[in-house]
N, C-alpha and C. Protein backbone atom coordinates (compact mmCIF):
# COMPACT_ATOMS: atom_id res chain seq x y z
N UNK A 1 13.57 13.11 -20.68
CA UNK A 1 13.24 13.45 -19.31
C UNK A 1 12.20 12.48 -18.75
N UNK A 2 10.98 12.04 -19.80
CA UNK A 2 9.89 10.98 -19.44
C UNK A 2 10.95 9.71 -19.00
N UNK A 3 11.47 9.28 -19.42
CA UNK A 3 12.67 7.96 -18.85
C UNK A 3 13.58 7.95 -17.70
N UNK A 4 13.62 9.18 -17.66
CA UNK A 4 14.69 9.42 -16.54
C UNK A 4 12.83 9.30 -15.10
N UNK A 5 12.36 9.70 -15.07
CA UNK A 5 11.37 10.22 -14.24
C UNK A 5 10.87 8.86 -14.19
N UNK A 6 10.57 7.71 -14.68
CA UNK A 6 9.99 6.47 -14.94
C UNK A 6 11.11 5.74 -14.17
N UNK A 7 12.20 6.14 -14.54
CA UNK A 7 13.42 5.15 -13.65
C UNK A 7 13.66 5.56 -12.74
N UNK A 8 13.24 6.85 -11.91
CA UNK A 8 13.32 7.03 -10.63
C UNK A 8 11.89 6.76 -9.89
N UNK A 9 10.96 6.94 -10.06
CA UNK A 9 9.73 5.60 -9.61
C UNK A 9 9.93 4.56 -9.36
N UNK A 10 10.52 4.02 -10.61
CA UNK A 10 10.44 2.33 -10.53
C UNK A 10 11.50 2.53 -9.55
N UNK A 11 12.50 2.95 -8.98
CA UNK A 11 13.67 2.90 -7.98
C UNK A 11 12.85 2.86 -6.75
N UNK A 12 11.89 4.28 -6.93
CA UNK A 12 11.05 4.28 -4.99
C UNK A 12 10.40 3.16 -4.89
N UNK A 13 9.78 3.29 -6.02
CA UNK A 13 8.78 1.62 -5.69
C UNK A 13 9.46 0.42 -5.33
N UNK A 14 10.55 0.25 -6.06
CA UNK A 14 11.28 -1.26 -5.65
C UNK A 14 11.52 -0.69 -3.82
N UNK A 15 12.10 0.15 -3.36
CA UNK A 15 12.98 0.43 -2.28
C UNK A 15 11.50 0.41 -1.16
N UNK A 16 10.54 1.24 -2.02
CA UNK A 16 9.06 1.01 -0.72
C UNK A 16 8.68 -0.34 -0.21
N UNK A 17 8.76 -1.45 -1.58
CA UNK A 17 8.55 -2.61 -1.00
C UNK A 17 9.51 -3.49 -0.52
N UNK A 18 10.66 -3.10 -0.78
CA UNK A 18 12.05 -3.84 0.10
C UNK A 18 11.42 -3.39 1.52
N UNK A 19 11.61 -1.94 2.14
CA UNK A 19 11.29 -1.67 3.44
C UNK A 19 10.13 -2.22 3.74
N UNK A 20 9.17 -2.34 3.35
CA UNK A 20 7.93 -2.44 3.57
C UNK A 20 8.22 -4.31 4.39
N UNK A 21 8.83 -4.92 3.63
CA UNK A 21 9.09 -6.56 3.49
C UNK A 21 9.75 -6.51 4.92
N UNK A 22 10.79 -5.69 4.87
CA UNK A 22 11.83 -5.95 5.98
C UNK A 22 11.68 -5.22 7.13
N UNK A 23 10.28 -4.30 7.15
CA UNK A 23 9.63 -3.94 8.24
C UNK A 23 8.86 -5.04 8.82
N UNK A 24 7.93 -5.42 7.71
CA UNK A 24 7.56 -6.93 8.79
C UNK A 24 8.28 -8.05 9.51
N UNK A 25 9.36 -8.31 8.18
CA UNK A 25 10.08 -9.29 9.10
C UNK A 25 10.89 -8.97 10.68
N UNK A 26 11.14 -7.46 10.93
CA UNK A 26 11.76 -7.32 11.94
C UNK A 26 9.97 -7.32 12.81
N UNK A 27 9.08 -7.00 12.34
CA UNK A 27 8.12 -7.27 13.42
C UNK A 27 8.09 -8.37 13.22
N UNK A 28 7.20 -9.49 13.13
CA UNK A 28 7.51 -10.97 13.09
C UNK A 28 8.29 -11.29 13.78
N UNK A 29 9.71 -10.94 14.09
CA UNK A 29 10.73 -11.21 14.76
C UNK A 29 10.31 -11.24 16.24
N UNK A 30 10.13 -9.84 16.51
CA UNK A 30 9.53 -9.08 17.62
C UNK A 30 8.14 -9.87 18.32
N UNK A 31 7.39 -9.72 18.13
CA UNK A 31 6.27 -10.61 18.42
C UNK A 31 6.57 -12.38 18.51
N UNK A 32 7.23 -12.66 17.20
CA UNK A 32 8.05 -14.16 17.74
C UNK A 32 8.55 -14.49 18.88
N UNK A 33 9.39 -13.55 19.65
CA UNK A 33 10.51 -13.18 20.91
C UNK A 33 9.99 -12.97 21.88
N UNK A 34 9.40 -12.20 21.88
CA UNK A 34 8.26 -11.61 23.25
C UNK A 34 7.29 -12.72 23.44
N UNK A 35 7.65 -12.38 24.87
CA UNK A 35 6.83 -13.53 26.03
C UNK A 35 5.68 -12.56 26.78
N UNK A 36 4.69 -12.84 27.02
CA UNK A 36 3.48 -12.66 27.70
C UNK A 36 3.97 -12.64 29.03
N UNK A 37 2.83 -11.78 29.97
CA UNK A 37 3.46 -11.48 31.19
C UNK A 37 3.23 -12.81 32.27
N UNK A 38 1.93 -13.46 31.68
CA UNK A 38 1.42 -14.48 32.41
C UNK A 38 2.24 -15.70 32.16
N UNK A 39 3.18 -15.76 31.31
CA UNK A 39 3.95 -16.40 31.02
C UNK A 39 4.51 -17.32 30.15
N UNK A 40 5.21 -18.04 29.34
CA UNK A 40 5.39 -18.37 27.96
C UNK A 40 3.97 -19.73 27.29
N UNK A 41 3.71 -20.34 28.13
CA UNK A 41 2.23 -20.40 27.77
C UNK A 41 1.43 -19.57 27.18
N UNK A 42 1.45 -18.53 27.55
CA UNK A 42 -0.03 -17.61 27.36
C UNK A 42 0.40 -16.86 25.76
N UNK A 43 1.77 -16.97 25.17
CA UNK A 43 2.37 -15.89 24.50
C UNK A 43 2.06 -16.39 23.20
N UNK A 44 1.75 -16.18 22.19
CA UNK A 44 1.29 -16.48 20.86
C UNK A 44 2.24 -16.40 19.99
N UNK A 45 2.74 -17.93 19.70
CA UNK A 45 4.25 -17.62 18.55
C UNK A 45 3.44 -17.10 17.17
N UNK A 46 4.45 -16.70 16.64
CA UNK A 46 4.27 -16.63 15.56
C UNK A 46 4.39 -17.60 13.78
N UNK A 47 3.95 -18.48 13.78
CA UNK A 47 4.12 -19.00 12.95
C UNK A 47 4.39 -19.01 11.28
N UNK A 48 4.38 -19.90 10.68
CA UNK A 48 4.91 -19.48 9.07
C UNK A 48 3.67 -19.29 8.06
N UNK A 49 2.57 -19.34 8.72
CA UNK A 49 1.39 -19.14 8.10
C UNK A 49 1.15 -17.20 8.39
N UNK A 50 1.50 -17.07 9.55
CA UNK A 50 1.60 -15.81 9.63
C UNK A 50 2.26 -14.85 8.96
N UNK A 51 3.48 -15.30 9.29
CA UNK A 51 4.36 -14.55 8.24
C UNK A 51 4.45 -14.53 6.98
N UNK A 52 3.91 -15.60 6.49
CA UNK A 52 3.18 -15.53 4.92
C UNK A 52 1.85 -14.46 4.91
N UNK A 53 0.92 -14.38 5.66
CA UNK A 53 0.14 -13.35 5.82
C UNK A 53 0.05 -12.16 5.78
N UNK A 54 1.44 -11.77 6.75
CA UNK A 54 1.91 -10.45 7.21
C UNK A 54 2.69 -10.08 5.35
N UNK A 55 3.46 -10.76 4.96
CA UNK A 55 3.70 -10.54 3.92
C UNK A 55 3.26 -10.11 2.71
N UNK A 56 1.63 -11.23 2.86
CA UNK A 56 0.78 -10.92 1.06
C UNK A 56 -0.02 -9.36 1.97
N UNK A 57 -0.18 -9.06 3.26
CA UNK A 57 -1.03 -8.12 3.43
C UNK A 57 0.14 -6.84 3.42
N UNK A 58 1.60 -6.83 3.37
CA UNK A 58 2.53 -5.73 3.06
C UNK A 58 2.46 -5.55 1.26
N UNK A 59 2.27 -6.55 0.82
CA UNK A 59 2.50 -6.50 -0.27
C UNK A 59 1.24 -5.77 -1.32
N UNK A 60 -0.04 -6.57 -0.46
CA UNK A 60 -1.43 -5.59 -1.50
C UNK A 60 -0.98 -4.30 -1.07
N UNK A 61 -0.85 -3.56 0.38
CA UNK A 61 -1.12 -2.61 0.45
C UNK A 61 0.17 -2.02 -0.01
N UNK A 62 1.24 -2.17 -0.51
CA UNK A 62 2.10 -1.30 -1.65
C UNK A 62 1.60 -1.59 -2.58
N UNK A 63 1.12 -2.89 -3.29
CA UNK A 63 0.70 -2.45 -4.28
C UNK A 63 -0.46 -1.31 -4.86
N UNK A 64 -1.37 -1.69 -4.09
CA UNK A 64 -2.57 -0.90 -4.11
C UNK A 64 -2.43 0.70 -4.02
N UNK A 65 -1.56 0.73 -3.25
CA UNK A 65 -0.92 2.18 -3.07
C UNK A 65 -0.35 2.33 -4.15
N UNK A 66 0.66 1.80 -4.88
CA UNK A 66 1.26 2.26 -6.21
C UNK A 66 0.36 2.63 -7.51
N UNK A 67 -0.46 1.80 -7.18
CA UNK A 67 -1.38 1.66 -8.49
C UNK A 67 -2.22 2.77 -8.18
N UNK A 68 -2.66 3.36 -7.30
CA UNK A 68 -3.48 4.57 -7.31
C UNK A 68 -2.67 5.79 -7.11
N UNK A 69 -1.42 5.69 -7.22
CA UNK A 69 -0.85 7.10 -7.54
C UNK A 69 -0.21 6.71 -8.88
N UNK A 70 -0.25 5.93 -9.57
CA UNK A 70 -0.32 5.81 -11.07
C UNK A 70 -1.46 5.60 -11.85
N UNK A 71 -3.25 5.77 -11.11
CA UNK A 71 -4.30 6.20 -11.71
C UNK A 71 -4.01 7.87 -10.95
N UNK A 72 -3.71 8.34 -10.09
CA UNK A 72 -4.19 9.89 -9.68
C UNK A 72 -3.09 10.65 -11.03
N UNK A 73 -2.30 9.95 -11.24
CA UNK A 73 -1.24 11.08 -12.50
C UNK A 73 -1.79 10.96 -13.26
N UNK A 74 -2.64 9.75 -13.90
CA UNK A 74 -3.01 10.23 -15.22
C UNK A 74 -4.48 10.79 -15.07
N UNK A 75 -5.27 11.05 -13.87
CA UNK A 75 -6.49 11.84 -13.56
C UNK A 75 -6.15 12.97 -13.57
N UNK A 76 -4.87 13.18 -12.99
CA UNK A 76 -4.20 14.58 -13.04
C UNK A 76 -4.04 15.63 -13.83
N UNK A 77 -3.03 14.67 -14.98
CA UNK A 77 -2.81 15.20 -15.98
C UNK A 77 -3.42 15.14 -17.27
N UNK A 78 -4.74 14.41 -17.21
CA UNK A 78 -5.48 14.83 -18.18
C UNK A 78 -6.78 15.55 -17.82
N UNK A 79 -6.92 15.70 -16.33
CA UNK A 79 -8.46 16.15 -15.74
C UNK A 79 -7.43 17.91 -15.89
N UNK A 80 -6.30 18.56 -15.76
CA UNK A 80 -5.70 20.02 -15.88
C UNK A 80 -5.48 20.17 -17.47
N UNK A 81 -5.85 18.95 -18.15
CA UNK A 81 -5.95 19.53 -19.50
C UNK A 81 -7.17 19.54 -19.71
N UNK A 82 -7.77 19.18 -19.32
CA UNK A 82 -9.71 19.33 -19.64
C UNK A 82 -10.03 20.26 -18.97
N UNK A 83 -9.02 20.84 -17.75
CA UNK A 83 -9.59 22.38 -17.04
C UNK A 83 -9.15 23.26 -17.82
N UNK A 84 -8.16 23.27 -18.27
CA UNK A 84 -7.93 24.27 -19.47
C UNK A 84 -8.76 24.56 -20.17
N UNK A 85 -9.65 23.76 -21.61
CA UNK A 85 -10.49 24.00 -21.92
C UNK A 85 -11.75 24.24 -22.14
N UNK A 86 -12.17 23.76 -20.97
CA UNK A 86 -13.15 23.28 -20.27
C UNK A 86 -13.47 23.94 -18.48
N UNK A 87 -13.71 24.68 -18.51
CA UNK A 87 -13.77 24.98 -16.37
C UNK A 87 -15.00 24.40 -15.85
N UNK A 88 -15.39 23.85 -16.39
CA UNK A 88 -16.75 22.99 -16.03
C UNK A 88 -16.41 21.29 -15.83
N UNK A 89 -15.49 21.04 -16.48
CA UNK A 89 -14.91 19.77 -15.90
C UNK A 89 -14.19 19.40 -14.50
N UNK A 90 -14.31 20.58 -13.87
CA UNK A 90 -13.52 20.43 -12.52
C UNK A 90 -13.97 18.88 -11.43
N UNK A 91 -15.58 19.08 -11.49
CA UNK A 91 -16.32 18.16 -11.09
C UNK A 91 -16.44 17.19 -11.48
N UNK A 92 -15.94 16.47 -12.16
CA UNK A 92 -15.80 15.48 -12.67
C UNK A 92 -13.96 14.68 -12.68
N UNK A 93 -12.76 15.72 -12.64
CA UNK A 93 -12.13 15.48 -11.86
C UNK A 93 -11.76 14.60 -10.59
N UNK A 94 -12.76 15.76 -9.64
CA UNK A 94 -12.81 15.63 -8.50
C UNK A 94 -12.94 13.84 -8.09
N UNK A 95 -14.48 13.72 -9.31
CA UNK A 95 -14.86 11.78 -8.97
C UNK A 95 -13.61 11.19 -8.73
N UNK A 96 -13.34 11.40 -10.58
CA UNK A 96 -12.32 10.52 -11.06
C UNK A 96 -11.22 10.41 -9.95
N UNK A 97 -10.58 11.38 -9.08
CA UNK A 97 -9.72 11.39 -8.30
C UNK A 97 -10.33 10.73 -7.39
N UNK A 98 -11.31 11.04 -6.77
CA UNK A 98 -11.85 9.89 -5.64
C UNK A 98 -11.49 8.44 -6.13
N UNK A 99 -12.28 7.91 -7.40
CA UNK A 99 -12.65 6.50 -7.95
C UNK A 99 -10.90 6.12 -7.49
N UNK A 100 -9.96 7.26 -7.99
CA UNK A 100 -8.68 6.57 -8.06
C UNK A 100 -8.19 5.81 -6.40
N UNK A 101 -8.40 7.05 -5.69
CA UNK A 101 -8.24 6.86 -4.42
C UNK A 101 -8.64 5.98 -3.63
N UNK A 102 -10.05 5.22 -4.14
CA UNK A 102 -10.10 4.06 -4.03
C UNK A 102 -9.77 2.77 -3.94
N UNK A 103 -8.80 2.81 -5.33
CA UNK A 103 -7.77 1.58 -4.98
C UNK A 103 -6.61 1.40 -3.67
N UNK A 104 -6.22 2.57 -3.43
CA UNK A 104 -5.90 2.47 -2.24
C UNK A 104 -6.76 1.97 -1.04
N UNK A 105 -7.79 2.41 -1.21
CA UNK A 105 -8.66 2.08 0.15
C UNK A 105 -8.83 0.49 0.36
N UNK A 106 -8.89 0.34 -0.37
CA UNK A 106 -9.15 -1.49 -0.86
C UNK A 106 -8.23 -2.22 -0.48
N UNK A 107 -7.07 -1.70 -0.92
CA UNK A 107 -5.99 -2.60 -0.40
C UNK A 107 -5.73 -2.22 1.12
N UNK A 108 -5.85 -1.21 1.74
CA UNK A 108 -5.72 -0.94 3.49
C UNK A 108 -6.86 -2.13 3.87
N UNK A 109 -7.93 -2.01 3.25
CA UNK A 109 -8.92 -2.77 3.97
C UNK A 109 -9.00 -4.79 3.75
N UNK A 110 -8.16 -4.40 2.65
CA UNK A 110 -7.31 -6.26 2.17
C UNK A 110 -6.80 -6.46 3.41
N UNK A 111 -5.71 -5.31 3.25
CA UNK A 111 -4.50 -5.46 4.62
C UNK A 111 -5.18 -5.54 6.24
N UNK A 112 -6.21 -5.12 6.42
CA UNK A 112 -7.00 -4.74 7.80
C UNK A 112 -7.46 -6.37 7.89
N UNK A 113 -7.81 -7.02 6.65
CA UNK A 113 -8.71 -8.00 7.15
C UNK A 113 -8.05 -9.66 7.34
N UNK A 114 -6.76 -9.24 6.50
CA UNK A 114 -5.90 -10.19 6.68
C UNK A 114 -4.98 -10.41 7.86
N UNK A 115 -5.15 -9.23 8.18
CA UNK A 115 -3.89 -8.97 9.61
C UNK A 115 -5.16 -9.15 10.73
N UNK A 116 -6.43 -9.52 10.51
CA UNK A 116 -7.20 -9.37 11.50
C UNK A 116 -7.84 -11.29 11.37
N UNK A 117 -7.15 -11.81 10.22
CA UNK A 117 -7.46 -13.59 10.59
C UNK A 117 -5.73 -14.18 11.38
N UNK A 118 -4.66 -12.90 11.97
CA UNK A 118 -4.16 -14.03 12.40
C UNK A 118 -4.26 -14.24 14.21
């Protein structure tokens, strides 16, 4: 059952970052196309430095996201076996689930700062 459950992850994960990829490129597209009201002067193409950008900043933030819901399972499932024997470990949990949640934050704020040099 552990294999079967591992190969349907690795399935969402591949399929999160396919969409994730081919959400930017249809933006990229979009912003490429569109003209400014003041007129095609004023309109900011999009270039291949960008879209390399838009890309590594889709990419931390799935990764970063993956990787902290594969630290929150194993905070999970070993912080409800330490509540079992233990009910005083709750608080300490709690960190550990923060610390995890962290890695996510990191990568939004990768992604915030990269999408904010183009």
């Amino acid at each position: 059952m552990k294999m079967k459950t591992s190969k349907i992850a690795l399935a969402l994960a591949v399929l999160n970052i396919v969409v994730m990829i081919a959400s930017v490129s249809v933006v990229a597209s979009i912003v490429a196309s569109n003209t400014n009201t003041l007129g095609q002067e004023a309109a900011k193409q999009l270039t291949m430095a960008d879209a390399i950008a838009l890309v590594g900043a889709a990419i931390g933030l799935v990764g970063s996201t993956l990787a902290a819901g594969i630290a929150l399972r194993g905070v999970a499932t070993a912080g409800f076996a330490a509540m079992v024997e233990n009910p005083e470990t709750k608080t300490w949990m709690l960190i550990m689930g923060g610390l995890a949640e962290g890695i996510a934050v990191y990568g939004l704020l990768l992604a915030i700062l990269i999408l904010g040099k183009i």
